[in-house]
C-alpha atoms as a PDB file:
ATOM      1  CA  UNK A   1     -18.004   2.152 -24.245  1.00  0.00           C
ATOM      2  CA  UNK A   2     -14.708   1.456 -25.983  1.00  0.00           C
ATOM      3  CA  UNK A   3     -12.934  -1.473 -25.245  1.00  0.00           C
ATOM      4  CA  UNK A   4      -9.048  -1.090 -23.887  1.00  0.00           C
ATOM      5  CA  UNK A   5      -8.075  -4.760 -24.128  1.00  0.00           C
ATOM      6  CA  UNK A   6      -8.910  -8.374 -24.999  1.00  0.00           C
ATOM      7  CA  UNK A   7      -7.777 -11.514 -23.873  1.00  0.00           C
ATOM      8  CA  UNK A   8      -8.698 -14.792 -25.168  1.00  0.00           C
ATOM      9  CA  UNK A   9      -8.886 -17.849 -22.492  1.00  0.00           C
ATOM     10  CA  UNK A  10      -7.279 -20.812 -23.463  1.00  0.00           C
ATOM     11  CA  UNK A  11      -8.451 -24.322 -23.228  1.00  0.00           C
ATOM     12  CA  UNK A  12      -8.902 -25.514 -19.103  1.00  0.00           C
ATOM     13  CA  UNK A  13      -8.666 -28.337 -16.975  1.00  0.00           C
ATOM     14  CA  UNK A  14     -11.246 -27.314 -14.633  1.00  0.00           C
ATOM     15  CA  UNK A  15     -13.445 -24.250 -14.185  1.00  0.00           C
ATOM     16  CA  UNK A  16     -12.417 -21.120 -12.091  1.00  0.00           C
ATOM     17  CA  UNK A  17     -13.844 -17.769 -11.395  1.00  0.00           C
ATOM     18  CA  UNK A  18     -13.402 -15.080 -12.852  1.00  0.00           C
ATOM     19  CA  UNK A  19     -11.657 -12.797 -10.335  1.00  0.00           C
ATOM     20  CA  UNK A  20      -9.611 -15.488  -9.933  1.00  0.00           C
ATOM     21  CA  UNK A  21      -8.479 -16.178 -13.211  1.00  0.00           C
ATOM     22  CA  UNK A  22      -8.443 -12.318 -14.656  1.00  0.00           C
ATOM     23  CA  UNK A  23      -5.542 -11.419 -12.034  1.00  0.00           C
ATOM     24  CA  UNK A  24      -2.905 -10.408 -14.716  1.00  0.00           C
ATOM     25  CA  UNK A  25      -4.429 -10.839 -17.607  1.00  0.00           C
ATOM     26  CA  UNK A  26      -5.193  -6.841 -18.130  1.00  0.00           C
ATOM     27  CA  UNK A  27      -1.986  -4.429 -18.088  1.00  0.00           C
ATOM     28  CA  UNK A  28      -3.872  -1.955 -15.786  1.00  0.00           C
ATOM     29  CA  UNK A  29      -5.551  -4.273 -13.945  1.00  0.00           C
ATOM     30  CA  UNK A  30      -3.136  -6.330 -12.025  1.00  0.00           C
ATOM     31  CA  UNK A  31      -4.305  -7.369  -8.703  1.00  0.00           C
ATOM     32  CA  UNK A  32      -7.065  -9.398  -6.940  1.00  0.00           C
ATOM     33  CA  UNK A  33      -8.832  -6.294  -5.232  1.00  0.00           C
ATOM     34  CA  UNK A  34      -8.492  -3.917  -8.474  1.00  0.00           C
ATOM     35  CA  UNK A  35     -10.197  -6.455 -10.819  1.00  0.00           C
ATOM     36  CA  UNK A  36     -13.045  -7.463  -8.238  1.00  0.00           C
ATOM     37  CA  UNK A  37     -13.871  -3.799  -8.537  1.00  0.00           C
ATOM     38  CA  UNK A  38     -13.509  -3.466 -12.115  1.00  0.00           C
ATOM     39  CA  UNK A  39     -15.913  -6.208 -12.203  1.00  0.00           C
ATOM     40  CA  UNK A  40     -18.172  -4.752  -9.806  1.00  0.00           C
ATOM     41  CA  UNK A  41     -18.165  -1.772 -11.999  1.00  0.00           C
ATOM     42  CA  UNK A  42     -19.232  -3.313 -15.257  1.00  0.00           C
ATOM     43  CA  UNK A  43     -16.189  -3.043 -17.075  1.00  0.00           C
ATOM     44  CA  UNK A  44     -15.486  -6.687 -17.536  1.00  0.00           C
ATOM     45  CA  UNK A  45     -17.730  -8.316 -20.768  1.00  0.00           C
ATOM     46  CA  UNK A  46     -17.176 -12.050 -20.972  1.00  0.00           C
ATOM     47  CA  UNK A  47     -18.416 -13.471 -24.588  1.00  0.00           C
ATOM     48  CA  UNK A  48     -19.463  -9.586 -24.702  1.00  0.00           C
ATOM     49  CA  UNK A  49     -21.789  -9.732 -21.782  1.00  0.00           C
ATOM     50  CA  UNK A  50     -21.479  -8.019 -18.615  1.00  0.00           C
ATOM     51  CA  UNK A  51     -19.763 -10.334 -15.888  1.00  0.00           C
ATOM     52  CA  UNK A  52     -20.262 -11.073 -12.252  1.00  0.00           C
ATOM     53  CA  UNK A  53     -17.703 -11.921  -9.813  1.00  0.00           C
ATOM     54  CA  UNK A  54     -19.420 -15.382  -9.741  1.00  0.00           C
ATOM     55  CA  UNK A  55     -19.024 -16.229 -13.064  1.00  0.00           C
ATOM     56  CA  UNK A  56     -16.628 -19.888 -13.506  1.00  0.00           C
ATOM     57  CA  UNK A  57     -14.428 -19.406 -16.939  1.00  0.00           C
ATOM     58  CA  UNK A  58     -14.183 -22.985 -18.434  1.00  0.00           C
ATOM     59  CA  UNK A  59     -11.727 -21.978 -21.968  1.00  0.00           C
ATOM     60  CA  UNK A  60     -12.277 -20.852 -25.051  1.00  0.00           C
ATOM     61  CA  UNK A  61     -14.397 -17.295 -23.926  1.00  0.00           C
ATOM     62  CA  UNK A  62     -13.580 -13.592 -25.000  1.00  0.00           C
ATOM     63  CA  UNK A  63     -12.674 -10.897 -21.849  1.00  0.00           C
ATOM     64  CA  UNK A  64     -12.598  -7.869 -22.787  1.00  0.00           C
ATOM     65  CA  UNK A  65     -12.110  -4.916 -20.541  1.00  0.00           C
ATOM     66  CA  UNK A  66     -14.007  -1.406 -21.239  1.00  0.00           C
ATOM     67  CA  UNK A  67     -12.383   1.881 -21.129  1.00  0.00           C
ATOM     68  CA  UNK A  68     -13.518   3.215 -17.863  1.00  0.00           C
ATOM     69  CA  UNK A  69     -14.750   7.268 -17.569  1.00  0.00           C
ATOM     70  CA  UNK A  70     -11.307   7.869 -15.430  1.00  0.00           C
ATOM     71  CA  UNK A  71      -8.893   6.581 -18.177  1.00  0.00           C
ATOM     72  CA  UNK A  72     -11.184   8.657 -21.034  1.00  0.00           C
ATOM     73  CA  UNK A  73     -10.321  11.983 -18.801  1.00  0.00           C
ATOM     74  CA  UNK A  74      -7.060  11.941 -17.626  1.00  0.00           C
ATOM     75  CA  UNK A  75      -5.259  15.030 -16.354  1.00  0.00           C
ATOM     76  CA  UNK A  76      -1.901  15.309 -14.953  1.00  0.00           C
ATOM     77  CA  UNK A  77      -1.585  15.942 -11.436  1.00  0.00           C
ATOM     78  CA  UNK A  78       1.832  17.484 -11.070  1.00  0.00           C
ATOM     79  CA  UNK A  79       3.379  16.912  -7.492  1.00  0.00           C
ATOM     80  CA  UNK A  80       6.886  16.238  -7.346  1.00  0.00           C
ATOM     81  CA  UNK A  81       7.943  13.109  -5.746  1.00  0.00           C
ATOM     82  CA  UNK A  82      11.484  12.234  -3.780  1.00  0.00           C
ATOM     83  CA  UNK A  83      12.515   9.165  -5.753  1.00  0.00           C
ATOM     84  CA  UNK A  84      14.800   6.780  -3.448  1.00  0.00           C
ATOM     85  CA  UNK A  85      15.243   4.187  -5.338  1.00  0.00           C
ATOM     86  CA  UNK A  86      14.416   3.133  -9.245  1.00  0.00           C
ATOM     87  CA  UNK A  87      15.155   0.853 -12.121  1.00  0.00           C
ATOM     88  CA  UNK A  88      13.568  -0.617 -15.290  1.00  0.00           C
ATOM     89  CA  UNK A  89      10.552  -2.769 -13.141  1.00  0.00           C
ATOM     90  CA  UNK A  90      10.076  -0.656  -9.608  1.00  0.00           C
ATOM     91  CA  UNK A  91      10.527   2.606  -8.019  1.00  0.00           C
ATOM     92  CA  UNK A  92      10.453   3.430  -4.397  1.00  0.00           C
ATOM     93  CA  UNK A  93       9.637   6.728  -2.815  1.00  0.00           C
ATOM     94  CA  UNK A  94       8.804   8.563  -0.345  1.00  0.00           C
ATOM     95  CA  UNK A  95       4.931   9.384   0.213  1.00  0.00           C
ATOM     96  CA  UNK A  96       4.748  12.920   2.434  1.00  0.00           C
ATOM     97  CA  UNK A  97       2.099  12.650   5.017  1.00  0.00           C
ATOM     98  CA  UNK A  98      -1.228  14.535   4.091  1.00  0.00           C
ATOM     99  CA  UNK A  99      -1.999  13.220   0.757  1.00  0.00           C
ATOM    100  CA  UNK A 100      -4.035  10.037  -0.250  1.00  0.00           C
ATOM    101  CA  UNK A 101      -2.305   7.048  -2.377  1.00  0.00           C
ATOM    102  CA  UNK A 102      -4.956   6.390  -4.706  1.00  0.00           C
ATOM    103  CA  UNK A 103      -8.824   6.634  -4.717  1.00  0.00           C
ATOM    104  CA  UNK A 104     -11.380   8.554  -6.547  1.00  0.00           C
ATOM    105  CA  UNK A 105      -9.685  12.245  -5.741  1.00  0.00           C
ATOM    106  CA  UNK A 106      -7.298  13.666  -8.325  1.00  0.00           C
ATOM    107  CA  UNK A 107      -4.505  14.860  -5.797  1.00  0.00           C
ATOM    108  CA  UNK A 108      -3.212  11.148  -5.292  1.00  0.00           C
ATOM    109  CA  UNK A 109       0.173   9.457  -5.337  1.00  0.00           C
ATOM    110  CA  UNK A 110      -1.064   6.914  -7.940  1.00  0.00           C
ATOM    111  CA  UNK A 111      -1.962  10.405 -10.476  1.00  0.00           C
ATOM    112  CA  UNK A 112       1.216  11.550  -9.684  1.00  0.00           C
ATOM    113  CA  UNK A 113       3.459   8.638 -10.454  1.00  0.00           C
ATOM    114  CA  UNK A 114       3.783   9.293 -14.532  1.00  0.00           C
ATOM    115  CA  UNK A 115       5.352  12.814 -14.031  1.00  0.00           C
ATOM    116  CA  UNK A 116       8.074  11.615 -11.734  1.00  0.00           C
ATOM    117  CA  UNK A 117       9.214   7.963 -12.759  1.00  0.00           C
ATOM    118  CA  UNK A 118      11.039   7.230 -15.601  1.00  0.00           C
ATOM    119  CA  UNK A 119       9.184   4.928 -18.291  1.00  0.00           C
ATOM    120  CA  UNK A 120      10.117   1.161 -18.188  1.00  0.00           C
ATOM    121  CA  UNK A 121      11.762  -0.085 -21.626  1.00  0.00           C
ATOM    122  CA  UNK A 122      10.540  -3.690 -20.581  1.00  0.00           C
ATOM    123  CA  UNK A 123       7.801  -4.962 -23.046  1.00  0.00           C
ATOM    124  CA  UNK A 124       5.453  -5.115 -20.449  1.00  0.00           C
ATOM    125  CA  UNK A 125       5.599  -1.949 -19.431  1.00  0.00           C
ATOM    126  CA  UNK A 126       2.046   0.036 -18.237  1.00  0.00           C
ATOM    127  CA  UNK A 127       1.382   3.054 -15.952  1.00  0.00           C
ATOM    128  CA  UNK A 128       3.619   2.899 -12.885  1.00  0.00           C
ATOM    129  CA  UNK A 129       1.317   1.778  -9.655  1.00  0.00           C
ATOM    130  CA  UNK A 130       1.795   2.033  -5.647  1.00  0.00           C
ATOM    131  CA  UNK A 131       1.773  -2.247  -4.896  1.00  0.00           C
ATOM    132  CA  UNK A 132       0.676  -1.360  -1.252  1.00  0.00           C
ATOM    133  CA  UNK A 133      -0.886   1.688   0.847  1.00  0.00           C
ATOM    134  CA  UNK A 134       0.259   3.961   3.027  1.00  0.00           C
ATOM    135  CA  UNK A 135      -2.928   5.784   5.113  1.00  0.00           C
ATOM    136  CA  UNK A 136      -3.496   9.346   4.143  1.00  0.00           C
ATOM    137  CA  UNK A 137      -2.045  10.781   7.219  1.00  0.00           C
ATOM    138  CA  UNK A 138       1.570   8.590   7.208  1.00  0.00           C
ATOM    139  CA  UNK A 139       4.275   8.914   5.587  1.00  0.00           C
ATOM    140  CA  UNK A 140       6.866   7.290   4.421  1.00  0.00           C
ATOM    141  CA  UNK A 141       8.424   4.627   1.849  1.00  0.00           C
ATOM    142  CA  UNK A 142       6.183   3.568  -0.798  1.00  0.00           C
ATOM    143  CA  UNK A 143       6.995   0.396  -3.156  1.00  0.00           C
ATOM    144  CA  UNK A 144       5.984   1.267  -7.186  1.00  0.00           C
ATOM    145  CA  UNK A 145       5.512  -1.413 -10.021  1.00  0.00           C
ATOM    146  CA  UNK A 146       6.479  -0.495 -13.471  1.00  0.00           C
ATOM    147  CA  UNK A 147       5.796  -3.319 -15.388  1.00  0.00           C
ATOM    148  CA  UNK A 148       2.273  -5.936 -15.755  1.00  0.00           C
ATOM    149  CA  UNK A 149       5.071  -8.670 -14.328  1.00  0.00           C
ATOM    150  CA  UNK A 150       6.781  -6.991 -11.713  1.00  0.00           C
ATOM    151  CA  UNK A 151       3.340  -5.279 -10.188  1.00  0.00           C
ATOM    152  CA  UNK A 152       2.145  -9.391 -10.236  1.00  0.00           C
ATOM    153  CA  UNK A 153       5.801 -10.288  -8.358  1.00  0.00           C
ATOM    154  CA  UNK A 154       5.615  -7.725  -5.818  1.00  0.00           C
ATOM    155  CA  UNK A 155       2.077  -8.325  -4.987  1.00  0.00           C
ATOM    156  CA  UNK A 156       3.343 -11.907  -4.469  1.00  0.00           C
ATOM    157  CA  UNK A 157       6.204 -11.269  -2.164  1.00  0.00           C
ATOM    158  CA  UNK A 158       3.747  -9.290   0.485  1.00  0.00           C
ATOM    159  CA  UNK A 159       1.401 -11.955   0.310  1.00  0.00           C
ATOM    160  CA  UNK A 160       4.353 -14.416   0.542  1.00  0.00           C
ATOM    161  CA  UNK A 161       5.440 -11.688   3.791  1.00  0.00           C
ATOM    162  CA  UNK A 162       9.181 -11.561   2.215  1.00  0.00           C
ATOM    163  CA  UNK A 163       9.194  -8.375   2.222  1.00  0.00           C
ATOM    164  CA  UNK A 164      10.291  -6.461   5.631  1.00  0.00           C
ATOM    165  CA  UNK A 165       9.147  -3.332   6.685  1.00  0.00           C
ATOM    166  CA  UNK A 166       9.699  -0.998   9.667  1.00  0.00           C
ATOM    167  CA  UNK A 167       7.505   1.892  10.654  1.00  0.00           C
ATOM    168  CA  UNK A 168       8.516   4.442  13.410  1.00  0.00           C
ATOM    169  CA  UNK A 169       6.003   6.119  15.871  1.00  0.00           C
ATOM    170  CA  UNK A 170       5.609   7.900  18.759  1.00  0.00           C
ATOM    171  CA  UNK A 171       3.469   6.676  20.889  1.00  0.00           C
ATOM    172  CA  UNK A 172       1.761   7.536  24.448  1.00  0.00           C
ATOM    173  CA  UNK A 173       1.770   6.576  27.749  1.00  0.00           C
ATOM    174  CA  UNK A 174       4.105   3.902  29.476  1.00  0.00           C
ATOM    175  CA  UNK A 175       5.361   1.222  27.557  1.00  0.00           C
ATOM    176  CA  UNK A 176       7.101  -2.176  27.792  1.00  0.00           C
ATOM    177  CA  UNK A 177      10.716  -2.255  26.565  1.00  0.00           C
ATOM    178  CA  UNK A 178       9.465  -4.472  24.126  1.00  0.00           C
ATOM    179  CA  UNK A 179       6.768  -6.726  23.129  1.00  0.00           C
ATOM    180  CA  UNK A 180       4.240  -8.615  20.689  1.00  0.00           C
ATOM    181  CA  UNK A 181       0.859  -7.367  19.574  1.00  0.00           C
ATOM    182  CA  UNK A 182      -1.261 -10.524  18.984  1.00  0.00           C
ATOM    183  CA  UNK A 183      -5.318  -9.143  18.218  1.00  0.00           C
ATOM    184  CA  UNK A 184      -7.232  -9.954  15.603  1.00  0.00           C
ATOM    185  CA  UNK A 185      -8.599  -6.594  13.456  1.00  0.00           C
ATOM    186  CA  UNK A 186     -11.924  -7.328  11.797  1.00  0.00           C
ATOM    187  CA  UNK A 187     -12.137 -11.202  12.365  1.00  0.00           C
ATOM    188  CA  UNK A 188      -8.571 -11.349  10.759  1.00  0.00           C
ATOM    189  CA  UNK A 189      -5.279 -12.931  12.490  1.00  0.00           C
ATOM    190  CA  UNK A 190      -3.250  -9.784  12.749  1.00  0.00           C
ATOM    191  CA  UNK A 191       0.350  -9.618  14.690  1.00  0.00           C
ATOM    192  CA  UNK A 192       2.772  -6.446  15.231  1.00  0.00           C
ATOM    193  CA  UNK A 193       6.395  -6.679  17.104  1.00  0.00           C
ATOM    194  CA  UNK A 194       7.473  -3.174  18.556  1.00  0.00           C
ATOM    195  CA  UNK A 195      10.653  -2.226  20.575  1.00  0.00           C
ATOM    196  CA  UNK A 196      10.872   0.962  22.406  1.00  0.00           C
ATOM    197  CA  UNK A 197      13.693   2.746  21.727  1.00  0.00           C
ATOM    198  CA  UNK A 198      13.688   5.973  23.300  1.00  0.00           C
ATOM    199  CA  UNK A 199      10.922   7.402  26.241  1.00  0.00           C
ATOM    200  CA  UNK A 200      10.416  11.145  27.388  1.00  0.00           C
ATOM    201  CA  UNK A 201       8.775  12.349  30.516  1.00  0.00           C
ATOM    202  CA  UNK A 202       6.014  14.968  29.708  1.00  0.00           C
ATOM    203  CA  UNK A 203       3.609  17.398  31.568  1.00  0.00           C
ATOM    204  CA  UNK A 204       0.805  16.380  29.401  1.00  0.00           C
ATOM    205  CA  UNK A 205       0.938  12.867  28.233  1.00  0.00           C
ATOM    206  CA  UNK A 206       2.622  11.741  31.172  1.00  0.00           C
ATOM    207  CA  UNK A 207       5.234   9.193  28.672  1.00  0.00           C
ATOM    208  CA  UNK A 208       5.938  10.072  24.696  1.00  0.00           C
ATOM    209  CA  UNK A 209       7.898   6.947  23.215  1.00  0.00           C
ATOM    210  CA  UNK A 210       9.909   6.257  19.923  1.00  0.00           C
ATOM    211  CA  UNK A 211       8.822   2.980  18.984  1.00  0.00           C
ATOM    212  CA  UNK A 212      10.291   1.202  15.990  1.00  0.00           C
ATOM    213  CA  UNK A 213       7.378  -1.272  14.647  1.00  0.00           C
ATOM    214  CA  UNK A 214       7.491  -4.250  12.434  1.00  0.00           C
ATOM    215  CA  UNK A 215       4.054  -5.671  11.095  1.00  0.00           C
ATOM    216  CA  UNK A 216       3.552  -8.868  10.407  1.00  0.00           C
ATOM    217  CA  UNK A 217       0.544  -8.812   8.497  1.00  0.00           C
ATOM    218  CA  UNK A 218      -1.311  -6.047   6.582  1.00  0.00           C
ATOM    219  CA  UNK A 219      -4.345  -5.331   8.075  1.00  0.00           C
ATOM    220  CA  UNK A 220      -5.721  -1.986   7.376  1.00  0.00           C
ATOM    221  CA  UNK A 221      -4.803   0.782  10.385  1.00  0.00           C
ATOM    222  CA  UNK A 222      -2.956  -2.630  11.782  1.00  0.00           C
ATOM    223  CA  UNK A 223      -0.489  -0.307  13.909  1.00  0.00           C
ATOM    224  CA  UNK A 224      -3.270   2.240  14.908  1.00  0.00           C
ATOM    225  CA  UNK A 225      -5.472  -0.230  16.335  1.00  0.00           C
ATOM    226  CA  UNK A 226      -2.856  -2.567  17.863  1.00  0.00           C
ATOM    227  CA  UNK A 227      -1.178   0.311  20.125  1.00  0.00           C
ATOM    228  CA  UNK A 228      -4.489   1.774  21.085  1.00  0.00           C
ATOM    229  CA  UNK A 229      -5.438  -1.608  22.234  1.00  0.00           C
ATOM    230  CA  UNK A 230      -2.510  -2.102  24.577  1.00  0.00           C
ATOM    231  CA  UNK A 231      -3.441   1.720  25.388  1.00  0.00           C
ATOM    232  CA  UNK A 232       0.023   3.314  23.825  1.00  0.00           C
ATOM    233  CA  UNK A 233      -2.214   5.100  20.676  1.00  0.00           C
ATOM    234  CA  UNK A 234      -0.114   7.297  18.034  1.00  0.00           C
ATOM    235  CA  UNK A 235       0.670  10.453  18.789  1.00  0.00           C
ATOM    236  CA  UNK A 236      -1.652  12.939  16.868  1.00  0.00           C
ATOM    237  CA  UNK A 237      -4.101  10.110  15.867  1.00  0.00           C
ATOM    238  CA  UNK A 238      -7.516  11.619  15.298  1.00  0.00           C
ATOM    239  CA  UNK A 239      -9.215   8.229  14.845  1.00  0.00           C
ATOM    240  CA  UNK A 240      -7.512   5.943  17.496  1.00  0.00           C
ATOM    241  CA  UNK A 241      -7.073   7.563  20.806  1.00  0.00           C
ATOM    242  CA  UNK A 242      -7.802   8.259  24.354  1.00  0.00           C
ATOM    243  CA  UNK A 243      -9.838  10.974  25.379  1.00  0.00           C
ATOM    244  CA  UNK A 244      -8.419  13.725  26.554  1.00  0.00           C
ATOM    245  CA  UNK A 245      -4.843  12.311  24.972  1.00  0.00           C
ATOM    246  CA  UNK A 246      -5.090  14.256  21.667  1.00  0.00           C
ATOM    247  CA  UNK A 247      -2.271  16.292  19.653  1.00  0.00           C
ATOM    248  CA  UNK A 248      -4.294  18.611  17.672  1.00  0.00           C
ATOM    249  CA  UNK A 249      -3.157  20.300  14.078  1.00  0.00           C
ATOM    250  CA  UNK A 250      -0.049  18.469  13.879  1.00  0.00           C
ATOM    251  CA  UNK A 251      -0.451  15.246  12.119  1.00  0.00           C
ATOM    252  CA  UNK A 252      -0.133  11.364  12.963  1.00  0.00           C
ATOM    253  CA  UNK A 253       3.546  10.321  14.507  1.00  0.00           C
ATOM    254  CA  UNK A 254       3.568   7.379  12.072  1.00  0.00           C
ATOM    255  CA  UNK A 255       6.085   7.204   9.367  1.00  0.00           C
ATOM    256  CA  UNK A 256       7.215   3.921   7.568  1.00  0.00           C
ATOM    257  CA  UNK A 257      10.999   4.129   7.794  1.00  0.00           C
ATOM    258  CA  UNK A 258      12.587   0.904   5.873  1.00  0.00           C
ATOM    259  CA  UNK A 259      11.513  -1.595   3.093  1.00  0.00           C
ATOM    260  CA  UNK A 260      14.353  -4.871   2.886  1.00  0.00           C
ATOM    261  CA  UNK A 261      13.411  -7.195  -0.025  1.00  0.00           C
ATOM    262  CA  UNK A 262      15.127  -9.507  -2.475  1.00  0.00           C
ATOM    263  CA  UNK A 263      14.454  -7.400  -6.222  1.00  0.00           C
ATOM    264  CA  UNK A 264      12.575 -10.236  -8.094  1.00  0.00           C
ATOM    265  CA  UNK A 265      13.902 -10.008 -11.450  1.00  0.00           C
ATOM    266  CA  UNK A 266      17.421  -8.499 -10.325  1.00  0.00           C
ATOM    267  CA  UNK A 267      17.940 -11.066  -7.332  1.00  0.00           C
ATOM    268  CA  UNK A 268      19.870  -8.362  -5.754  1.00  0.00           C
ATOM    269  CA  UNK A 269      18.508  -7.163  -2.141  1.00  0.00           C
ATOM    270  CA  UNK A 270      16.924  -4.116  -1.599  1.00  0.00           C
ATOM    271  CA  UNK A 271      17.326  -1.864   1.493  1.00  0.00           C
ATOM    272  CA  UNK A 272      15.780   1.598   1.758  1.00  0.00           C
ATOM    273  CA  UNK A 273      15.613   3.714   4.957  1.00  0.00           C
ATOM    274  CA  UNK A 274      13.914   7.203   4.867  1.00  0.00           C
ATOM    275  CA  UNK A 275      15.171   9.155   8.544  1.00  0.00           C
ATOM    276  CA  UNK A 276      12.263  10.388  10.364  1.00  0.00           C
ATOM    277  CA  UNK A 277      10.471  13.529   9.676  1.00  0.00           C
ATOM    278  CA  UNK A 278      11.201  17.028  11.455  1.00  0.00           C
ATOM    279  CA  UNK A 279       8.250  16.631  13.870  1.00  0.00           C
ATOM    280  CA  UNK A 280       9.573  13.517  15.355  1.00  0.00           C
ATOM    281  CA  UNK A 281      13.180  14.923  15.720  1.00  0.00           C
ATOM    282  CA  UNK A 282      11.769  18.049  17.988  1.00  0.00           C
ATOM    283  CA  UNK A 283      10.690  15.565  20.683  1.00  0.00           C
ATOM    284  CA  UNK A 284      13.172  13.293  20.004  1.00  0.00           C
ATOM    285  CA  UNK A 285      16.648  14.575  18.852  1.00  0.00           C
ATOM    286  CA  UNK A 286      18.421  12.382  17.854  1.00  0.00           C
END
């Protein structure tokens, strides 16, 4: 397989691990989780053999990084984005709901990104990439990096939690004006704020609630699985519900509605609000 980059570790004080060390080194592999699996899938040589996630660098070794089978047979998947915001190191825009962000499929936002987004001038520029995910039935804001730095600096503000963001949903059942959702999802620390903002009688679900939501951590379906467990689920969620409480063959009521962060190389802050989608406005019209 042909090699698509090379990187040369310098002298250390002390040992560390690969997947550890690697984050940033690659221009299209720039985060923790993508270069454990690039590992995992064999693409990583280390003094041209094959590494393992458990391998310590100690200075002085060759990484290379094969050309995997997906970058050999690239086709353009042409799906126009909205673009809300964008400059010479990020882009932010709006994901509709009903498509994945990234993944093995072709129809993806990640495929997508090259046709809409203008190419960075910066010298470290590589192939535009979503810095967080959106689940394949929600839509709303997504943050893009543009460049190997600002893809590392963005990844470093969420795990830093400096950057805000607010998701609306409409939820069911009867709900507290406000509140704080304090569960743990899969043996992780996990903790959502929610306000209620607007509540509708109706024949079926007995309550239907516009509930602005405010994560505090990541955790993956964090918002699906915290209102199901104080028994308010999402509207139209086909994976976290009640029985009998389901809204067929019109989507999830989830839609993330705001990102507020201070730009990284710019220093100036960003605010972005997307207004809720046309399903949301027939219950609620606001």
């Amino acid at each position: 397989m042909k090699i698509s980059e090379t990187h040369k570790v310098p002298s250390l004080e002390n040992p560390i691990r690969l997947q550890e060390y690697g984050v940033g080194i690659f221009n299209t592999v720039l985060t923790k989780s993508s270069l454990k699996k690039t590992i995992k899938k064999g693409l990583i040589l280390v003094n041209q053999t094959i590494a393992s996630t458990a391998l310590f660098i100690k200075g002085g070794e060759i990484i290379e990084l094969l050309e995997s089978e997906k970058e050999i047979n690239v086709r353009k998947f042409i799906f126009p984005l909205e673009i809300l915001f964008e400059d010479d190191y990020l882009a932010i825009i709006y994901k509709p709901s009903g498509i994945l962000v990234s993944g093995n499929s072709f129809a993806t936002i990640d495929n997508a990104l090259s046709q809409n987004l203008q190419k960075s001038l910066q010298l470290d520029t590589v192939r535009p990439r979503p810095v967080h995910r959106l689940d394949y039935p929600t839509s709303g804001l997504l943050l893009i990096g543009k460049t190997k730095s600002s893809i590392i600096a963005l990844n470093k503000l969420f795990e830093n939690k400096t950057i805000k963001k607010t998701y609306h949903a409409i939820t069911i059942g009867k709900m507290k004006q406000s509140g704080k959702i304090n569960g743990s999802i899969d043996f992780k620390h996990a903790f959502t704020r929610y306000e209620v903002s607007h509540t509708v009688t109706s024949e079926r679900f007995g309550f239907l609630n516009l509930v602005s939501l405010k994560p505090q951590t990541g955790r993956k379906h964090q918002l699906r699985k915290h209102l199901l467990a104080i028994g308010n689920p999402i509207l139209g969620d086909k994976e976290y519900y009640i029985n009998d409480l389901i809204l067929k063959g019109k989507g999830l009521y989830l839609h993330a509605s705001s990102l507020e962060f201070i730009h990284p190389f710019t220093k100036e802050r960003i605010f972005i609000t997307k207004e809720l989608p046309s399903k949301f406005n027939k219950i609620f019209p606001l």
